[in-house]
PDB file of N, CA and C in Angstrom:
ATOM      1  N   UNK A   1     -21.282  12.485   4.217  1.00  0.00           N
ATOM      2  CA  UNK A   1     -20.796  11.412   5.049  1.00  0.00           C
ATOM      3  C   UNK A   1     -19.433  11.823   5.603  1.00  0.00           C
ATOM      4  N   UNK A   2     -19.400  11.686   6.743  1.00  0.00           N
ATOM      5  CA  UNK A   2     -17.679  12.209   7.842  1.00  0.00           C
ATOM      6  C   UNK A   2     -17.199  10.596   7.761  1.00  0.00           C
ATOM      7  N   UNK A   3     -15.915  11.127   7.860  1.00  0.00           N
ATOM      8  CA  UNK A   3     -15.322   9.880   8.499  1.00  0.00           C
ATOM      9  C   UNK A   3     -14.514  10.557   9.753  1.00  0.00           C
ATOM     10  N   UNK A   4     -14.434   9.359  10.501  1.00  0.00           N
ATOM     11  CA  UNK A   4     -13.560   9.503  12.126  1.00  0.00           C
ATOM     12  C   UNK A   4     -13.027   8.517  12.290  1.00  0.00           C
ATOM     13  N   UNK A   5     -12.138   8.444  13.389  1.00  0.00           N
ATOM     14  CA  UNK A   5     -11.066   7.275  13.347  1.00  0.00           C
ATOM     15  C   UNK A   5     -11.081   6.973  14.431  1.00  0.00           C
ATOM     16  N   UNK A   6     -11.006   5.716  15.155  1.00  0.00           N
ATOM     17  CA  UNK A   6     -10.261   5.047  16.315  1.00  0.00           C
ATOM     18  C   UNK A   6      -9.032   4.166  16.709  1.00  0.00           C
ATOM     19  N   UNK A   7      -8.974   3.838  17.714  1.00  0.00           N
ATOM     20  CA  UNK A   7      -7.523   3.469  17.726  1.00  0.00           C
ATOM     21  C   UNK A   7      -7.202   2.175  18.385  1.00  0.00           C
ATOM     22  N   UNK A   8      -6.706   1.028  18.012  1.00  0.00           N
ATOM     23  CA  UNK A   8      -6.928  -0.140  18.934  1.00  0.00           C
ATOM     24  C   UNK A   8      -5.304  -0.730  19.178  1.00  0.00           C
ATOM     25  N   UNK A   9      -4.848  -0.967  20.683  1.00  0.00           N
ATOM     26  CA  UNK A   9      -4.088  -1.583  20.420  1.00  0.00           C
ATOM     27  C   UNK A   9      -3.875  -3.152  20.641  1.00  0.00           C
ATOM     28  N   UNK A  10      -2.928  -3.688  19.672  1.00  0.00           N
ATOM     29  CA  UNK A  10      -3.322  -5.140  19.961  1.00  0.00           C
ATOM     30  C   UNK A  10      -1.694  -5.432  19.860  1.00  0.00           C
ATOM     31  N   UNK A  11      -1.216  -6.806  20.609  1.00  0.00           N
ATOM     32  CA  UNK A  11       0.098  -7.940  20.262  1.00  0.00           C
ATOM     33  C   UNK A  11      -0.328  -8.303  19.369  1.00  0.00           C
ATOM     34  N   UNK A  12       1.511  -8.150  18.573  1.00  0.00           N
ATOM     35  CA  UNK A  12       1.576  -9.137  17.742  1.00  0.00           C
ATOM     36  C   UNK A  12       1.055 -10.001  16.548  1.00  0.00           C
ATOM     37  N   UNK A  13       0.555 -11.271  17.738  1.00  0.00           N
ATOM     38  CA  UNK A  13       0.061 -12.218  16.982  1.00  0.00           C
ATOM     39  C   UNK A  13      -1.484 -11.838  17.128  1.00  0.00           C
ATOM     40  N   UNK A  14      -1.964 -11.147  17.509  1.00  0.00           N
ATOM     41  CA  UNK A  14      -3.208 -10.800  18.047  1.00  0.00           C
ATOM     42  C   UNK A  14      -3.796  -9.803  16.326  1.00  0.00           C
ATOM     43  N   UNK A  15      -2.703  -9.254  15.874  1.00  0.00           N
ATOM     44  CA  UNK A  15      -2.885  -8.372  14.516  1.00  0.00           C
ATOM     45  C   UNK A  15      -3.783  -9.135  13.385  1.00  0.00           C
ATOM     46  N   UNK A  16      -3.064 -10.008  12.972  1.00  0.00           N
ATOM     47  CA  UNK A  16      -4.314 -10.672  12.216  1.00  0.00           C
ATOM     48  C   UNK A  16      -5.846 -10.965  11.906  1.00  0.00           C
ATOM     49  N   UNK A  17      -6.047 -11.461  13.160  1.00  0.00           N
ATOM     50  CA  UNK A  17      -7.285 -11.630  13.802  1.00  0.00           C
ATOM     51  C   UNK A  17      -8.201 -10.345  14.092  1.00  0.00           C
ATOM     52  N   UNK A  18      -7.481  -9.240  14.380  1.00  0.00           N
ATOM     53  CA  UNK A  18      -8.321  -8.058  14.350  1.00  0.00           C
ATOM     54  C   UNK A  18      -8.445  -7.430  13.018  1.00  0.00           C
ATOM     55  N   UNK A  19      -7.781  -7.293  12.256  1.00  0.00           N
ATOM     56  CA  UNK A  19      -7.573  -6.827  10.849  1.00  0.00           C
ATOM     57  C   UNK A  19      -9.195  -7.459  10.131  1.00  0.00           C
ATOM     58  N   UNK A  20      -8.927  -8.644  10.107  1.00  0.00           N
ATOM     59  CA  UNK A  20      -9.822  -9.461   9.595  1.00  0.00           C
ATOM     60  C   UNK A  20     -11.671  -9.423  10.217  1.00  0.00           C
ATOM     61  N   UNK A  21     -11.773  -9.082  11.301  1.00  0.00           N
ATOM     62  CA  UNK A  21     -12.629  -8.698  12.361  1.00  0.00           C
ATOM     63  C   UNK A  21     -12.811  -7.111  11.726  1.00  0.00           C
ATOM     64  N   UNK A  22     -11.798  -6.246  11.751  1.00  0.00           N
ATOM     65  CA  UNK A  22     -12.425  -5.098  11.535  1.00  0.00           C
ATOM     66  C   UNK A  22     -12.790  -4.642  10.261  1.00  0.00           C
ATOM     67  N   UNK A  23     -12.210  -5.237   9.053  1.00  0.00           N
ATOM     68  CA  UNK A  23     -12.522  -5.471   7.561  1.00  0.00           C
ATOM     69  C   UNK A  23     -13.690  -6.092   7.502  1.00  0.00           C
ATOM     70  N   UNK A  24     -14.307  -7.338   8.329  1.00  0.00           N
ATOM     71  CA  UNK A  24     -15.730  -7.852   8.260  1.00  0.00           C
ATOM     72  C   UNK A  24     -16.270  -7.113   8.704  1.00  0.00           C
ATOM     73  N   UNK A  25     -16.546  -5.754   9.244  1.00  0.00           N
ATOM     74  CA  UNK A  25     -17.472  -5.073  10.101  1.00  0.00           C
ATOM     75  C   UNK A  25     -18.157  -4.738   8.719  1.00  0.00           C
ATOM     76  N   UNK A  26     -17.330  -4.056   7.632  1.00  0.00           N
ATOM     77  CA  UNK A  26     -17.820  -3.107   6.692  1.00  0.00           C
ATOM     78  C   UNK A  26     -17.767  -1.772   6.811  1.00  0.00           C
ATOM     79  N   UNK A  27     -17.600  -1.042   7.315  1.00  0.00           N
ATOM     80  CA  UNK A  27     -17.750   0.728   7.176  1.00  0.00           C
ATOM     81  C   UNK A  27     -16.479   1.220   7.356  1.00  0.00           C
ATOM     82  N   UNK A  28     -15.371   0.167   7.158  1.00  0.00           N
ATOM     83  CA  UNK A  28     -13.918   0.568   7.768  1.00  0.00           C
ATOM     84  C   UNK A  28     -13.630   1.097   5.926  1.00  0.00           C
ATOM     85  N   UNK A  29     -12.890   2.518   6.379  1.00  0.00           N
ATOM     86  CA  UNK A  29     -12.400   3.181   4.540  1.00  0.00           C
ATOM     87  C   UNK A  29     -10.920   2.630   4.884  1.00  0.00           C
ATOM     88  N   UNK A  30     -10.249   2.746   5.874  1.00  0.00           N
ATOM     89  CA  UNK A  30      -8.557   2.675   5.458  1.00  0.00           C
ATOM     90  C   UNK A  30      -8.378   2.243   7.395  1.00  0.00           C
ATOM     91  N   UNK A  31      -7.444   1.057   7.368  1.00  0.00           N
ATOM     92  CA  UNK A  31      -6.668   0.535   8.372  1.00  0.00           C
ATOM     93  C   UNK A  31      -5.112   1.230   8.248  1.00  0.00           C
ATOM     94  N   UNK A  32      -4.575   1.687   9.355  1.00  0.00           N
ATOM     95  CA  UNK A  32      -2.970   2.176   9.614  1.00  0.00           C
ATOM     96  C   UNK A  32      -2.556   1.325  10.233  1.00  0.00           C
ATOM     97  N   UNK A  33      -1.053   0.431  10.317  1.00  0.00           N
ATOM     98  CA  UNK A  33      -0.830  -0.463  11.128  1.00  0.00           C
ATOM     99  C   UNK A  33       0.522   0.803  12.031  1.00  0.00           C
ATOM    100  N   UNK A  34       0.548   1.136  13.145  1.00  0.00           N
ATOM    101  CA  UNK A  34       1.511   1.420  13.748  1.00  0.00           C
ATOM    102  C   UNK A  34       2.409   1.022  14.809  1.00  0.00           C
ATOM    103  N   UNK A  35       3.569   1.267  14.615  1.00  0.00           N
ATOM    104  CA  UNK A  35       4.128   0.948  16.155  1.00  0.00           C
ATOM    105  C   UNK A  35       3.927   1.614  17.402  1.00  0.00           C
ATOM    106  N   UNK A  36       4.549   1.264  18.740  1.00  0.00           N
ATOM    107  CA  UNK A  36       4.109   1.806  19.987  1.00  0.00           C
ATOM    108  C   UNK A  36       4.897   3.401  19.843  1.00  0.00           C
ATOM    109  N   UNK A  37       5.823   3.483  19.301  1.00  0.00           N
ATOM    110  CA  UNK A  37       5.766   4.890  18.483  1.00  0.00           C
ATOM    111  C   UNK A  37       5.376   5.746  18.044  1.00  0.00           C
ATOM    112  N   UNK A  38       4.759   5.366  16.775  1.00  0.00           N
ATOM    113  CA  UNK A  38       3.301   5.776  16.145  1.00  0.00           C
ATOM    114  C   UNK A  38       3.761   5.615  14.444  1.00  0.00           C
ATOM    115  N   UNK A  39       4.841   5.267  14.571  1.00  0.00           N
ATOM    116  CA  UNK A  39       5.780   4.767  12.779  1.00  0.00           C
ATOM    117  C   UNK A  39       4.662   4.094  12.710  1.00  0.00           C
ATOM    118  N   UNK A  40       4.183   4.482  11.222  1.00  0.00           N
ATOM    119  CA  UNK A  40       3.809   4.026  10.278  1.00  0.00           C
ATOM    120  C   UNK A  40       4.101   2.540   9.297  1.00  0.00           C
ATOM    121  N   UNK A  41       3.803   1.029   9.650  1.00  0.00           N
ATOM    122  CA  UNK A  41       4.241   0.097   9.250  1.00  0.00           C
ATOM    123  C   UNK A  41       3.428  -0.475   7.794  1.00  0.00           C
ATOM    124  N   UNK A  42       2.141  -0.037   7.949  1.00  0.00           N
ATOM    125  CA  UNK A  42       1.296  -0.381   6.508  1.00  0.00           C
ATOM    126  C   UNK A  42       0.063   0.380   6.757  1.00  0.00           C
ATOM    127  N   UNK A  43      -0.636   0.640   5.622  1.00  0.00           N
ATOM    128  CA  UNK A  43      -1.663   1.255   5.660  1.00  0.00           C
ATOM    129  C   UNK A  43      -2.124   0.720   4.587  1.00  0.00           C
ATOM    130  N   UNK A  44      -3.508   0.450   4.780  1.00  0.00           N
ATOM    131  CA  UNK A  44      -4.392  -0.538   4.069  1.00  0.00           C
ATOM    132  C   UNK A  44      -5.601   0.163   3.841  1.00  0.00           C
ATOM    133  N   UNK A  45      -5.761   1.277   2.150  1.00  0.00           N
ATOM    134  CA  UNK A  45      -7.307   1.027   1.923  1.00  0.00           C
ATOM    135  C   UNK A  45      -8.006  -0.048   2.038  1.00  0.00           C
ATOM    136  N   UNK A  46      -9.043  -0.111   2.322  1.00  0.00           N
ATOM    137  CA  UNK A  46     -10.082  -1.245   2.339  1.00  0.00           C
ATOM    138  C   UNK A  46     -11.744  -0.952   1.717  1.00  0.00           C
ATOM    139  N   UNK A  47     -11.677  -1.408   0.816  1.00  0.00           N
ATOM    140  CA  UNK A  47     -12.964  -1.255  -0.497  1.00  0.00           C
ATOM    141  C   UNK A  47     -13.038  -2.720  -0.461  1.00  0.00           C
ATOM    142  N   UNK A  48     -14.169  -2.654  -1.395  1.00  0.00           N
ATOM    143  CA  UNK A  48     -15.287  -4.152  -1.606  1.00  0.00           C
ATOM    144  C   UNK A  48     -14.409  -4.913  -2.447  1.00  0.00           C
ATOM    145  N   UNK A  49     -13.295  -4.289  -3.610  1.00  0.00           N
ATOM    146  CA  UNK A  49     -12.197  -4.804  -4.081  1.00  0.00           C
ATOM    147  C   UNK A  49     -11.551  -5.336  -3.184  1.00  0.00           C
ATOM    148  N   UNK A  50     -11.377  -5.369  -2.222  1.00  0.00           N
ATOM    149  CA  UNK A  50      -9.971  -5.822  -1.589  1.00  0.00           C
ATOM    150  C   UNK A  50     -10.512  -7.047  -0.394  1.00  0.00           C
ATOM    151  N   UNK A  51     -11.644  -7.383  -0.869  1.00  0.00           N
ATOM    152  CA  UNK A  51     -12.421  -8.314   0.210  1.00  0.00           C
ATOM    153  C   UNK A  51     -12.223  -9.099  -0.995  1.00  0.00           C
ATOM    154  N   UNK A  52     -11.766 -10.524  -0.482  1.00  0.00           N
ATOM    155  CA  UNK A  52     -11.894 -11.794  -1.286  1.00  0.00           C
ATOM    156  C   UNK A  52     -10.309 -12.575  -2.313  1.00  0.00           C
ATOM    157  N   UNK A  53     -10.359 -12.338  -3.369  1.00  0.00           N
ATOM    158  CA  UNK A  53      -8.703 -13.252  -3.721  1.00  0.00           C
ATOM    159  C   UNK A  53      -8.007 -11.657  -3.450  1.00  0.00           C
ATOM    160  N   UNK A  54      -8.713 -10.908  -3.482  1.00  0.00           N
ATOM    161  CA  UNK A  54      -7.151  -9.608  -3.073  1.00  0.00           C
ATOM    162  C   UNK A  54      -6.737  -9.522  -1.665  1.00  0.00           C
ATOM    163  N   UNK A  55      -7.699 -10.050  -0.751  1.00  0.00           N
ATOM    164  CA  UNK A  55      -7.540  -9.996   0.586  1.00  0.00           C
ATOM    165  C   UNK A  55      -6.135 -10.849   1.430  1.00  0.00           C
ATOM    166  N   UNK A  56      -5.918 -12.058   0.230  1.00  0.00           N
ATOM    167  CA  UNK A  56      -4.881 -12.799   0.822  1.00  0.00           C
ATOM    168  C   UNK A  56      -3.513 -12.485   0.859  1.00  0.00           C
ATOM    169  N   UNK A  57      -2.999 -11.743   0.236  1.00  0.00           N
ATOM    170  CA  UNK A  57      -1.963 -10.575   0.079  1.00  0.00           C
ATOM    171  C   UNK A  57      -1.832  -9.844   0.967  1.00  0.00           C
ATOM    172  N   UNK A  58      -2.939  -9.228   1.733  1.00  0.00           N
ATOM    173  CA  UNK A  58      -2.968  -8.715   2.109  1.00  0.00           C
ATOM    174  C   UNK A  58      -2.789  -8.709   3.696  1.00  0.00           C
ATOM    175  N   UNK A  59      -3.406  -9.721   3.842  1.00  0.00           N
ATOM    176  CA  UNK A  59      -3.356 -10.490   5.496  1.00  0.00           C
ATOM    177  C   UNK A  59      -1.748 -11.404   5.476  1.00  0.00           C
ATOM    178  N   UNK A  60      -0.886 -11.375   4.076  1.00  0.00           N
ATOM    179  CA  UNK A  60       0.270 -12.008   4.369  1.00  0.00           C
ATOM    180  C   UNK A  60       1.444 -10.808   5.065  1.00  0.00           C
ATOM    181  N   UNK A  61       1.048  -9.730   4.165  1.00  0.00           N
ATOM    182  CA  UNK A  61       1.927  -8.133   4.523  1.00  0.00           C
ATOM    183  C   UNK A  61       1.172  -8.202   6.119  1.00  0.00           C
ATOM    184  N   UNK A  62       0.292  -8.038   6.644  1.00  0.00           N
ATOM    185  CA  UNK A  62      -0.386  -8.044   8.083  1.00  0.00           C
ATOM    186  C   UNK A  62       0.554  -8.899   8.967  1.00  0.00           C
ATOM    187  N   UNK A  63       0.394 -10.046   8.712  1.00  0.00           N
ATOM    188  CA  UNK A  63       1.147 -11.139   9.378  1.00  0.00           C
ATOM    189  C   UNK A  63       2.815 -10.719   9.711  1.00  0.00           C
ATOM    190  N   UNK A  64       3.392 -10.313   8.224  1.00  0.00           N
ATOM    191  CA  UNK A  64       4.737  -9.899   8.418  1.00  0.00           C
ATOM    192  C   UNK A  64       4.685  -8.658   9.048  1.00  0.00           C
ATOM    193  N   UNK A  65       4.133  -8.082   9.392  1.00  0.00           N
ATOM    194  CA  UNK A  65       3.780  -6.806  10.381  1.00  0.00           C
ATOM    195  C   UNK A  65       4.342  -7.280  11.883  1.00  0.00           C
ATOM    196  N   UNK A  66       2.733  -8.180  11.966  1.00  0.00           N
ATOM    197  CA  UNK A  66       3.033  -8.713  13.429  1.00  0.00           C
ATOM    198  C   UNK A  66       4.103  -9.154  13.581  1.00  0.00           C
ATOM    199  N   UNK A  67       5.072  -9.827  12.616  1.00  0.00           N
ATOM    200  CA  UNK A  67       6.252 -10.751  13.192  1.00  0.00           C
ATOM    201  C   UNK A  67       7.680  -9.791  13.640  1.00  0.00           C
ATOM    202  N   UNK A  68       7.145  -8.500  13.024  1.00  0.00           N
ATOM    203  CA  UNK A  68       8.254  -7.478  13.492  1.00  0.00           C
ATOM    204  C   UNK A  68       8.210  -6.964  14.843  1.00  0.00           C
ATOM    205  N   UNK A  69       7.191  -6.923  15.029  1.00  0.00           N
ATOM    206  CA  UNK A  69       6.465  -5.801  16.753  1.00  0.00           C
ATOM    207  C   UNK A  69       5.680  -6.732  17.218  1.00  0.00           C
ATOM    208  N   UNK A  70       6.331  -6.517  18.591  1.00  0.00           N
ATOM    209  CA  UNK A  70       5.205  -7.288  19.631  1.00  0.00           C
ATOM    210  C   UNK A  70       4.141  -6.169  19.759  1.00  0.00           C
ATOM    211  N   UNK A  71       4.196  -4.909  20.374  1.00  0.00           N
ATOM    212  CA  UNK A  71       2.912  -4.246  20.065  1.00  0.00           C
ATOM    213  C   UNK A  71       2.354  -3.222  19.433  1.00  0.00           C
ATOM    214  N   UNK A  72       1.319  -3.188  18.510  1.00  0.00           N
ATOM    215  CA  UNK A  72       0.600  -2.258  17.437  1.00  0.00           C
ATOM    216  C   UNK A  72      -0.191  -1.654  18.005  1.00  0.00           C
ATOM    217  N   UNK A  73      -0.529  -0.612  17.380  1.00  0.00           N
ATOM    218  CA  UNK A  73      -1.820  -0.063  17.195  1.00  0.00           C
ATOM    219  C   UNK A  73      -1.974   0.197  15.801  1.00  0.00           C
ATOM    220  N   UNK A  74      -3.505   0.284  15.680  1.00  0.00           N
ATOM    221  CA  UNK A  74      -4.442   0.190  14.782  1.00  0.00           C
ATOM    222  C   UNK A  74      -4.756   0.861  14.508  1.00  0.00           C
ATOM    223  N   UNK A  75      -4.677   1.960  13.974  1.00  0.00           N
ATOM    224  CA  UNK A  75      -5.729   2.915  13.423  1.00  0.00           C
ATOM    225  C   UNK A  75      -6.805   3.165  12.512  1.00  0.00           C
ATOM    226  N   UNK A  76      -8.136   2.773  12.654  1.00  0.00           N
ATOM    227  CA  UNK A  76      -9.381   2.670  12.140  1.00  0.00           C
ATOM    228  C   UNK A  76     -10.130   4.084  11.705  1.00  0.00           C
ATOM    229  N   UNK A  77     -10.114   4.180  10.181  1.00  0.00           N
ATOM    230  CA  UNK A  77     -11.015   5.126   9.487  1.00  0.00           C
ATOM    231  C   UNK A  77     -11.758   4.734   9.256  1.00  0.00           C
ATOM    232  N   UNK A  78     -13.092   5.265   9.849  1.00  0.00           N
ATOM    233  CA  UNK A  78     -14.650   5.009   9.442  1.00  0.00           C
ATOM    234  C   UNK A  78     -15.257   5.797   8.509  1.00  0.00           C
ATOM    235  N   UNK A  79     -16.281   5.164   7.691  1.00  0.00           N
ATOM    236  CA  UNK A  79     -17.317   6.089   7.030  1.00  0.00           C
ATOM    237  C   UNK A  79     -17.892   7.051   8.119  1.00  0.00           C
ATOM    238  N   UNK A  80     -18.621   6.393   9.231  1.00  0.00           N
ATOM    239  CA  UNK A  80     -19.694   6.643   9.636  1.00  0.00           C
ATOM    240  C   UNK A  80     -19.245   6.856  11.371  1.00  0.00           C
ATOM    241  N   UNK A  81     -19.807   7.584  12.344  1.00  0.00           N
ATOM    242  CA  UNK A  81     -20.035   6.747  13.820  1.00  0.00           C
ATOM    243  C   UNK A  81     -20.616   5.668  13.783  1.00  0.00           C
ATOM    244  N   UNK A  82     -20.069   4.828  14.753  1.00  0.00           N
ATOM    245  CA  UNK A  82     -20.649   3.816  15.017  1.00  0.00           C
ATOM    246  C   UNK A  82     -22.143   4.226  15.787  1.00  0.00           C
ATOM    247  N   UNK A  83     -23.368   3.425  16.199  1.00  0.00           N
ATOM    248  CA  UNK A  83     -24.411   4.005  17.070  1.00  0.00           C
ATOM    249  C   UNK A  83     -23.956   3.200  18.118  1.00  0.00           C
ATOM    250  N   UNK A  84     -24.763   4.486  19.630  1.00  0.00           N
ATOM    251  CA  UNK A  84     -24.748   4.038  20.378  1.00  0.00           C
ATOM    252  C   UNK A  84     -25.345   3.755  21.229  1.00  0.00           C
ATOM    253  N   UNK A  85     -24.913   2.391  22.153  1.00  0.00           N
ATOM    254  CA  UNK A  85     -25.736   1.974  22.931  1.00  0.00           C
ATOM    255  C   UNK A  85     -26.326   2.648  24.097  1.00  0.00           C
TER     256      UNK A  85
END
């Protein structure tokens, strides 16, 4: 199994909401939160542990992310390619 990565950028307040979106997909191994820089602000394994009472911790560090930078990027480690259409 490879993993590959993509890259999303989002505002702000917009961080949350994708975090949470890309953790429900499932095949995500590790989220990077960066600035328009590319600094390194959090980096988040993401396992079947960390879905549920560990998750809320977790989306609070997210939140205080967003409240620093208006804009992020995302950096998404996959198990897998996605398929395509």
């Amino acid at each position: 199994m490879e993993n590959f990565s993509e890259e999303f950028r989002v505002k702000g307040e917009e961080l949350v909401e994708k975090v949470k979106q890309l953790i429900h997909e499932g095949n995500v191994r590790r989220l990077i939160i960066k600035d328009e820089d590319g600094k390194v602000y959090l980096e988040i394994p993401v396992t079947f542990g960390v879905i549920g009472v560990l998750f809320a911790p977790v989306l609070a560090a997210v939140g205080a992310v967003a409240a620093m930078a208006a804009n992020l990027r995302i950096e998404v480690v996959r198990n897998d390619e996605p398929e395509k259409s």
